[in-house]
N, C-alpha and C. Protein backbone atom coordinates (compact mmCIF):
# COMPACT_ATOMS: atom_id res chain seq x y z
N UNK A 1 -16.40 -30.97 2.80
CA UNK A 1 -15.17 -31.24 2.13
C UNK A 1 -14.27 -30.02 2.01
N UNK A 2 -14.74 -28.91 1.41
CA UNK A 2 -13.82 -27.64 1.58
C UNK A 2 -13.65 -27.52 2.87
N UNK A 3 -13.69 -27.68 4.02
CA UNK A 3 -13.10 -27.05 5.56
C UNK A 3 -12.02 -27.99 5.40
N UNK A 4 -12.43 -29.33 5.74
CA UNK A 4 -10.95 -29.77 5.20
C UNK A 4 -9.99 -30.05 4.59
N UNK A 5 -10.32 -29.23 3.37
CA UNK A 5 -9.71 -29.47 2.17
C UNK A 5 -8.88 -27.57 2.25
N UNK A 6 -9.83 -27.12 1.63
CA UNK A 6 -9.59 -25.56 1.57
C UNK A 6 -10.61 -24.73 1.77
N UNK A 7 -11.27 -24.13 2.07
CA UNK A 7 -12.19 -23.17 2.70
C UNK A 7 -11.86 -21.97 1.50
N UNK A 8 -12.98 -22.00 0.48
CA UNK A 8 -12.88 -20.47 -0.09
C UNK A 8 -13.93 -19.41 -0.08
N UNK A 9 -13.54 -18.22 -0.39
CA UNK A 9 -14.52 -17.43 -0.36
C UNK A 9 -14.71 -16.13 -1.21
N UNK A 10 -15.16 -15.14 -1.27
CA UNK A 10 -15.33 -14.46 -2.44
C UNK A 10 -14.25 -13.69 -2.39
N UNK A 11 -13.58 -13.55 -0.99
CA UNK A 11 -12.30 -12.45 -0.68
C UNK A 11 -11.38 -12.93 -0.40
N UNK A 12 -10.94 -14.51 -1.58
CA UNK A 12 -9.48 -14.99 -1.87
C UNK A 12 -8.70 -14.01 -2.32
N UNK A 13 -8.77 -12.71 -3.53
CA UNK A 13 -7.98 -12.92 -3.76
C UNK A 13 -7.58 -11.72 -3.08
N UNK A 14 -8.04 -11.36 -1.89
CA UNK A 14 -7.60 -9.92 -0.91
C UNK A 14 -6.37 -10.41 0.09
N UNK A 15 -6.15 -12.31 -0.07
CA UNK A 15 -5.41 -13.07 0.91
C UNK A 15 -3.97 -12.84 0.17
N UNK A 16 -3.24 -12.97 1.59
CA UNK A 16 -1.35 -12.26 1.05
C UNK A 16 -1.31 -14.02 1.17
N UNK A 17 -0.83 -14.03 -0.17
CA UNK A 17 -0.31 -15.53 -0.31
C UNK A 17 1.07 -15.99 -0.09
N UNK A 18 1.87 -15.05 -0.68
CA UNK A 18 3.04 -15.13 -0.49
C UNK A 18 3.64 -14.32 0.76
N UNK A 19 3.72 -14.85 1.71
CA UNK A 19 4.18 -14.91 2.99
C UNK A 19 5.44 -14.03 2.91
N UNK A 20 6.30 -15.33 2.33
CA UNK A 20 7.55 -14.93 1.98
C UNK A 20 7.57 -14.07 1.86
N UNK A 21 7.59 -13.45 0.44
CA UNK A 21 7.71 -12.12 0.05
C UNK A 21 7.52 -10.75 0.43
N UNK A 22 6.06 -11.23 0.95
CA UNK A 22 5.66 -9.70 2.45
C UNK A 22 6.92 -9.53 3.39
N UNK A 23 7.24 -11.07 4.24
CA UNK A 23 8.13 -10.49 5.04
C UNK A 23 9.36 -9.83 4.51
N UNK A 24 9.87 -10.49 3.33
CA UNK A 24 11.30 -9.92 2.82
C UNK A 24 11.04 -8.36 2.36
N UNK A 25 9.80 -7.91 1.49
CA UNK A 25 9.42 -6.40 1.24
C UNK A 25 9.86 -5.83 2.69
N UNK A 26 9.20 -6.23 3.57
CA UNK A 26 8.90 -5.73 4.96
C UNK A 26 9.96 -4.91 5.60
N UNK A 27 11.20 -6.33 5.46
CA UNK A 27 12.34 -6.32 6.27
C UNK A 27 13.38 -5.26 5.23
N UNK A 28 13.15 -5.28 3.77
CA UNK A 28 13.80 -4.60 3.22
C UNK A 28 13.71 -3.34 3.18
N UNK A 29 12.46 -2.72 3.76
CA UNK A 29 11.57 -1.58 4.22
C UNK A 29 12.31 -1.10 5.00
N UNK A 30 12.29 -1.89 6.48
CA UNK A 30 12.34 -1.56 7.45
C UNK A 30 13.61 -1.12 7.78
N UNK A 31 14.90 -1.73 7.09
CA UNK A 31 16.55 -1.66 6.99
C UNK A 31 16.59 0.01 6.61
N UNK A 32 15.77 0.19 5.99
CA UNK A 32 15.99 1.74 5.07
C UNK A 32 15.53 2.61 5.56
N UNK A 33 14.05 2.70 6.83
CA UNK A 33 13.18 3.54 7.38
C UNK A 33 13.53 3.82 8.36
N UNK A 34 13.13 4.92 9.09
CA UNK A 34 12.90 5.38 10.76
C UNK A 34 11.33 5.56 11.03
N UNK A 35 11.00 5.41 12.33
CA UNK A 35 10.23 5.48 12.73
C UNK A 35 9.28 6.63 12.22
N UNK A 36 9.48 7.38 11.65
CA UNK A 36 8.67 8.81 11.54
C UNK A 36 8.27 8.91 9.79
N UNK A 37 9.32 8.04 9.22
CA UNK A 37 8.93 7.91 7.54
C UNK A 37 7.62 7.76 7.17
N UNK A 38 7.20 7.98 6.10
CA UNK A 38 6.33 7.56 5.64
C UNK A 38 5.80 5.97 4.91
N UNK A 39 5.54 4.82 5.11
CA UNK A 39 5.64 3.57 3.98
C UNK A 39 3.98 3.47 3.29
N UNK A 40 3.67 3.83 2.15
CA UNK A 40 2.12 3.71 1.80
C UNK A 40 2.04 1.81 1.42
N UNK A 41 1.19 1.05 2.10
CA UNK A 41 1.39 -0.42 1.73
C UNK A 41 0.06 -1.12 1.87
N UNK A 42 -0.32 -1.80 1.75
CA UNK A 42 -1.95 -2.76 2.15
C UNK A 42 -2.02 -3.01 3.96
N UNK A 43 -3.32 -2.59 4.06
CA UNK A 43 -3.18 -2.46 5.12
C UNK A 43 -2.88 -4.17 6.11
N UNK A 44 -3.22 -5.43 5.65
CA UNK A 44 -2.99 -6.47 5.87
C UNK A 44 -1.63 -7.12 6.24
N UNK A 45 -0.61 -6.32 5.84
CA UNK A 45 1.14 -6.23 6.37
C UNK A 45 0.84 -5.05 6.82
N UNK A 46 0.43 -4.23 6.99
CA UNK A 46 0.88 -3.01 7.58
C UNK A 46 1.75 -3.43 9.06
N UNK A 47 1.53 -4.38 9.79
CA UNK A 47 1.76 -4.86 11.18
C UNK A 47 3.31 -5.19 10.67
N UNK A 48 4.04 -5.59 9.37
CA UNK A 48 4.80 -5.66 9.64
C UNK A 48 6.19 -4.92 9.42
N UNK A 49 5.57 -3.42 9.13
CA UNK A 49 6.47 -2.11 9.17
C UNK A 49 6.71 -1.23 9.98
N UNK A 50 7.80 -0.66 10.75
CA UNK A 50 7.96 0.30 11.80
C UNK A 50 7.79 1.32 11.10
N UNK A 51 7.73 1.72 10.00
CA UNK A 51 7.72 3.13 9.83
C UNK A 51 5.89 3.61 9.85
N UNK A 52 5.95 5.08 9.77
CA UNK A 52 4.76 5.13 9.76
C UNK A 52 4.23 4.38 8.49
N UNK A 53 2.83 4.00 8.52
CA UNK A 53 2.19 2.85 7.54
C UNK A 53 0.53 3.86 7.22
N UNK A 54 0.28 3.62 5.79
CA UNK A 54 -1.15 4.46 5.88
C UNK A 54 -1.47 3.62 4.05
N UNK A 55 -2.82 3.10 3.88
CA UNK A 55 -2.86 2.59 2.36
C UNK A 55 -3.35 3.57 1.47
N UNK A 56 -3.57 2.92 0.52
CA UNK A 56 -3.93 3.94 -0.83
C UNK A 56 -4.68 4.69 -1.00
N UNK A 57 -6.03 4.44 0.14
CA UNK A 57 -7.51 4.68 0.34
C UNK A 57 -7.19 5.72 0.84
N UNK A 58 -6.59 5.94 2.13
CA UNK A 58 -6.00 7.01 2.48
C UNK A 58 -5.47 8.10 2.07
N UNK A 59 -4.09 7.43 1.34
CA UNK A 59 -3.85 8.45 0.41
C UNK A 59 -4.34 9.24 -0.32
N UNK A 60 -4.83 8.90 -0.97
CA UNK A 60 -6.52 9.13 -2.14
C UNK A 60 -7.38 10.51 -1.11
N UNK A 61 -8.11 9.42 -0.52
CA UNK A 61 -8.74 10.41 0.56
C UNK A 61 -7.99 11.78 1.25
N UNK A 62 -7.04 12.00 1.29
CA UNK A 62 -5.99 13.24 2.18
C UNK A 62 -6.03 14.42 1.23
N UNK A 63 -6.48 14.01 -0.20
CA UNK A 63 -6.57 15.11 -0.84
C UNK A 63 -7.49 15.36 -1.36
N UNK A 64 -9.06 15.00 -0.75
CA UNK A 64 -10.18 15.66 -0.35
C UNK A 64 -11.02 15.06 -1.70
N UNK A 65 -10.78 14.04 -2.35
CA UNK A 65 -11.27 13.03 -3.48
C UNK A 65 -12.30 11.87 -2.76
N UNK A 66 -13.25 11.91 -3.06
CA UNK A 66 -13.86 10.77 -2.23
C UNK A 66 -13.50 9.39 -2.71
N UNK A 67 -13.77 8.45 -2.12
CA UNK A 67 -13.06 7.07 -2.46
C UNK A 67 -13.48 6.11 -1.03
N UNK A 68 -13.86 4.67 -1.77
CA UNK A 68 -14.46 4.25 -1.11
C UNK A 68 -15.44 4.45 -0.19
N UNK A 69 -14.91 4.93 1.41
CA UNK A 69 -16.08 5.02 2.40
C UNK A 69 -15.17 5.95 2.78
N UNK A 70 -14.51 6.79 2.13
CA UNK A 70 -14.16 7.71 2.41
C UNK A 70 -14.51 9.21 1.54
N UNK A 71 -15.31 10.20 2.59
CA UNK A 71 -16.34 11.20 2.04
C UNK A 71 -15.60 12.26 1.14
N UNK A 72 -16.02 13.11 0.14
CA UNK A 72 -15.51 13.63 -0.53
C UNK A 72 -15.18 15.16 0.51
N UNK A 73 -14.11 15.92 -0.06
CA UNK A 73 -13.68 17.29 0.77
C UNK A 73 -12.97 16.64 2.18
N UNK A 74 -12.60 15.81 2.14
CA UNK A 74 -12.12 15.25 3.73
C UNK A 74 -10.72 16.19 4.19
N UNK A 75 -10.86 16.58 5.60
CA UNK A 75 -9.59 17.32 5.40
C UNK A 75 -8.63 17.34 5.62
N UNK A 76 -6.82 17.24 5.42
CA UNK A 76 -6.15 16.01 5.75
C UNK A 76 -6.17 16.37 7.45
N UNK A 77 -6.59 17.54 8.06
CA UNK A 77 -6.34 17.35 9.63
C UNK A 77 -7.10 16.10 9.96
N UNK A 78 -8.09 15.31 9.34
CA UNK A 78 -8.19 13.97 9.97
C UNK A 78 -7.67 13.02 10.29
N UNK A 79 -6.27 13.37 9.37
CA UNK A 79 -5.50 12.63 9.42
C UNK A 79 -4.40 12.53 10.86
N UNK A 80 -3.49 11.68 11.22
CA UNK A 80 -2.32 12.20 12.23
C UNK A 80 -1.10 12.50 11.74
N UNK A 81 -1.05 12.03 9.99
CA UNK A 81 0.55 12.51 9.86
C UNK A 81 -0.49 12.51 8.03
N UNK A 82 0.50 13.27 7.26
CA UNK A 82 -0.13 13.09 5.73
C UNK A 82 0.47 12.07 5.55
N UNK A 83 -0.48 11.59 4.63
CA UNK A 83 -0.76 10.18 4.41
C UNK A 83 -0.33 10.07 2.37
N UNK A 84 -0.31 11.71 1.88
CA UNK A 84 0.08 11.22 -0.10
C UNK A 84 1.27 11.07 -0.07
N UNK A 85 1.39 10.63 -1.42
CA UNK A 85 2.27 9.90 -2.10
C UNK A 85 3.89 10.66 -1.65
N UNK A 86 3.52 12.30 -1.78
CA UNK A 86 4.57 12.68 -2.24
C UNK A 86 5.54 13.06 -0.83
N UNK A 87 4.75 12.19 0.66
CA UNK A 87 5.59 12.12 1.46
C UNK A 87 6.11 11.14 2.16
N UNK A 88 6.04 10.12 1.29
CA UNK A 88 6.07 8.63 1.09
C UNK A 88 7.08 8.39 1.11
N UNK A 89 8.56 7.49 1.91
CA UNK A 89 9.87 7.40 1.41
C UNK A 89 9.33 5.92 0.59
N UNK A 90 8.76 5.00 0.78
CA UNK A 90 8.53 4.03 -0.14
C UNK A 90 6.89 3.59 -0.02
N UNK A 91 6.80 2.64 -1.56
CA UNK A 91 5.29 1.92 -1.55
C UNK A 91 5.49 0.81 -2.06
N UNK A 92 5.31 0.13 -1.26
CA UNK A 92 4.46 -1.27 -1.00
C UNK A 92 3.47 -1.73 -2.21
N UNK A 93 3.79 -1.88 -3.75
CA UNK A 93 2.37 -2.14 -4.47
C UNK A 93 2.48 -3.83 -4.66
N UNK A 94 1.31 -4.35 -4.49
CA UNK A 94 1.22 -5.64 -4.44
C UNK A 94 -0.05 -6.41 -5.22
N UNK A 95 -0.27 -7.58 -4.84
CA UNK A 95 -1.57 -7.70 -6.01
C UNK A 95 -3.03 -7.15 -5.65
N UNK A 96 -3.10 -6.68 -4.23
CA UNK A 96 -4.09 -6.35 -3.82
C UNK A 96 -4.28 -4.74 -4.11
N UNK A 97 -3.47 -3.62 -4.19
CA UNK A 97 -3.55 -2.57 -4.69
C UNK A 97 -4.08 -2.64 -6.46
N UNK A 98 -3.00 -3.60 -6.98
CA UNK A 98 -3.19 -3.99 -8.49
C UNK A 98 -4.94 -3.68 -9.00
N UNK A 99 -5.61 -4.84 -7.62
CA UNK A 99 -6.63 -5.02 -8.28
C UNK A 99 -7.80 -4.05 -7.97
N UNK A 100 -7.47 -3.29 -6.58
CA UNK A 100 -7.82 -2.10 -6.93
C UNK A 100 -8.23 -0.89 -7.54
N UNK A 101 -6.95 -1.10 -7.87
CA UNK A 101 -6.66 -0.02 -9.14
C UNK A 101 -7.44 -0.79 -10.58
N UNK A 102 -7.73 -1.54 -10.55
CA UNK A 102 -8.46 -1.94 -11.91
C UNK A 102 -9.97 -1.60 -11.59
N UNK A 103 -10.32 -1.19 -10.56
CA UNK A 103 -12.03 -0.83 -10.53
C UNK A 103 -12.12 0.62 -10.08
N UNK A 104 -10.95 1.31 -9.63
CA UNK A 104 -11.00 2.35 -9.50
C UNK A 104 -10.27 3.33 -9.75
N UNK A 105 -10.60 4.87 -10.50
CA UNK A 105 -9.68 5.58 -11.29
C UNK A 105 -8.49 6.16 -9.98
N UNK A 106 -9.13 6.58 -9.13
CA UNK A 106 -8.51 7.50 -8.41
C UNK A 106 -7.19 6.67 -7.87
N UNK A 107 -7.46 4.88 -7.42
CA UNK A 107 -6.38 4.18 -7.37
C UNK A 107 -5.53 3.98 -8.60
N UNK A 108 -6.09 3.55 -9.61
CA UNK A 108 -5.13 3.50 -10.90
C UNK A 108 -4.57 4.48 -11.14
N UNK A 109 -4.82 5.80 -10.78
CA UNK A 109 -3.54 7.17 -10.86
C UNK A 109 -2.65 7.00 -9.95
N UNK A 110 -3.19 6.73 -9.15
CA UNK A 110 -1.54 7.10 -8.13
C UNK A 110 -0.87 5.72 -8.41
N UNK A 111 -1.57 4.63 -8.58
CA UNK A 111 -0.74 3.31 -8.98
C UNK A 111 0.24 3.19 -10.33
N UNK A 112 -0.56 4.23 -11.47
CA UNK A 112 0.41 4.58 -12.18
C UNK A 112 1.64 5.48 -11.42
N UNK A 113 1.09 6.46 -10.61
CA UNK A 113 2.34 7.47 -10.31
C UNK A 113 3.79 6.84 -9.20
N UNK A 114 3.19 5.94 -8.54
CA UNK A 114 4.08 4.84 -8.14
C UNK A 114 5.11 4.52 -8.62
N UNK A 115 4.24 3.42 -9.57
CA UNK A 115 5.01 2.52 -10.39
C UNK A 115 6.28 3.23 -11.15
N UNK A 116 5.99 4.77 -11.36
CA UNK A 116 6.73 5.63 -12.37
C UNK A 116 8.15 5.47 -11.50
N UNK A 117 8.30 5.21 -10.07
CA UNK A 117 9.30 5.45 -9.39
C UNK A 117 10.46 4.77 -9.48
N UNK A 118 11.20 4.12 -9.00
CA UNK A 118 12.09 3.31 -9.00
C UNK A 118 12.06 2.23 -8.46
N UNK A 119 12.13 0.82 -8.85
CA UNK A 119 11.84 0.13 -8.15
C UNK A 119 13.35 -0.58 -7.69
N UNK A 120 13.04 -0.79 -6.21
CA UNK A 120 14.56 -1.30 -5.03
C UNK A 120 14.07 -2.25 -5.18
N UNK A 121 12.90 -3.12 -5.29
CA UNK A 121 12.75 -4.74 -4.63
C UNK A 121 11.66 -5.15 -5.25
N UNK A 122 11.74 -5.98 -6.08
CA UNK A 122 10.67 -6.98 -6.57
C UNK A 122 10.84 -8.37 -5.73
N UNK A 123 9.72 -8.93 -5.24
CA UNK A 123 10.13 -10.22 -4.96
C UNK A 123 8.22 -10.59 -4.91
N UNK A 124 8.11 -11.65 -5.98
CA UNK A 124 7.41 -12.27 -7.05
C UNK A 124 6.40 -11.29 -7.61
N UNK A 125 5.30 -10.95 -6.91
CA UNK A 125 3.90 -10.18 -7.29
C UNK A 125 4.23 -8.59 -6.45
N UNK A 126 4.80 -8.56 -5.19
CA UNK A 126 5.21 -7.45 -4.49
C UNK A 126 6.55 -6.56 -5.45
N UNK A 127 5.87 -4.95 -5.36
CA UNK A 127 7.19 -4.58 -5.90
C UNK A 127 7.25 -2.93 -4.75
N UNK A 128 8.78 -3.00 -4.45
CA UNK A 128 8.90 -1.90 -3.29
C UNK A 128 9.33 -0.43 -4.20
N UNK A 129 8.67 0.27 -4.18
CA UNK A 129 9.25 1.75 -5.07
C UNK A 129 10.04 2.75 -3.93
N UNK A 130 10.81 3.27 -4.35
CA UNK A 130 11.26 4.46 -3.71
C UNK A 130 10.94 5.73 -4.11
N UNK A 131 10.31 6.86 -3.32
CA UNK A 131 9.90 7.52 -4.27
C UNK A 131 11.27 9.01 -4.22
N UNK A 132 12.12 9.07 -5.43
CA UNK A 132 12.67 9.82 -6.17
C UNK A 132 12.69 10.97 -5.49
N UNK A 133 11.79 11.60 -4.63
CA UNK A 133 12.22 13.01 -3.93
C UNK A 133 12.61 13.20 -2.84
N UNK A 134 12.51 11.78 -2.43
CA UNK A 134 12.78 11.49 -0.66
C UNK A 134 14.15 11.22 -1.05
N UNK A 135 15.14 11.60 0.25
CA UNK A 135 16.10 10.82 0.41
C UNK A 135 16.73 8.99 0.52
């Protein structure tokens, strides 16, 4: 009955429900970026930003904090471009960072330090920040 009904599973709520809204964040992103910017966002839209794209885990990780399956002292040359906050022209926080950040400290800081920014675009659960030092 669930296959044809609805199929659930323990990693509903990691699913981008609102379609909509990703694409409009996306496109509202994308109007404002160049190719070389920085956008920090879930990696599940990431496909639908030209600018450079890298998530929170990342972020987190670039400044040598372990997190997740990512090892502590990491060094950002692993990286190909830095991946923190503070070279970020925008972030992408949505419900899947949200809930993140509720099981983990190192996400709930920078999700606070986000949020502190300005926000250009809410559209329902997605909210787009600009971050204040970028142009």
């Amino acid at each position: 009955g669930q296959v044809a009904t609805r199929f659930t599973t323990r990693f509903d709520w990691a699913l981008v429900l609102d379609t909509n809204g990703a694409r409009a964040a996306a496109a509202f992103v994308n109007e404002r970026t160049s190719g070389d910017e920085l956008v920090l966002l879930s990696p599940h839209v990431a496909w639908l930003y030209r600018a450079r794209s890298a998530d929170f885990l990342q972020a987190v990780a670039a400044t040598g904090e372990p997190i997740a399956f990512y090892p502590p002292g990491m060094s950002r040359s692993r990286f190909a471009f830095d991946p923190t906050p503070g070279t970020a022209r925008f972030v992408v926080v949505d419900a899947f960072w949200r809930r993140w950040a509720e099981a983990s400290p190192p996400l709930a800081r920078l999700t606070r330090l986000v949020e502190s920014w300005p926000e250009e675009l809410r559209v329902g659960e997605i909210s787009v920040r600009r971050n204040p030092a970028q142009p």
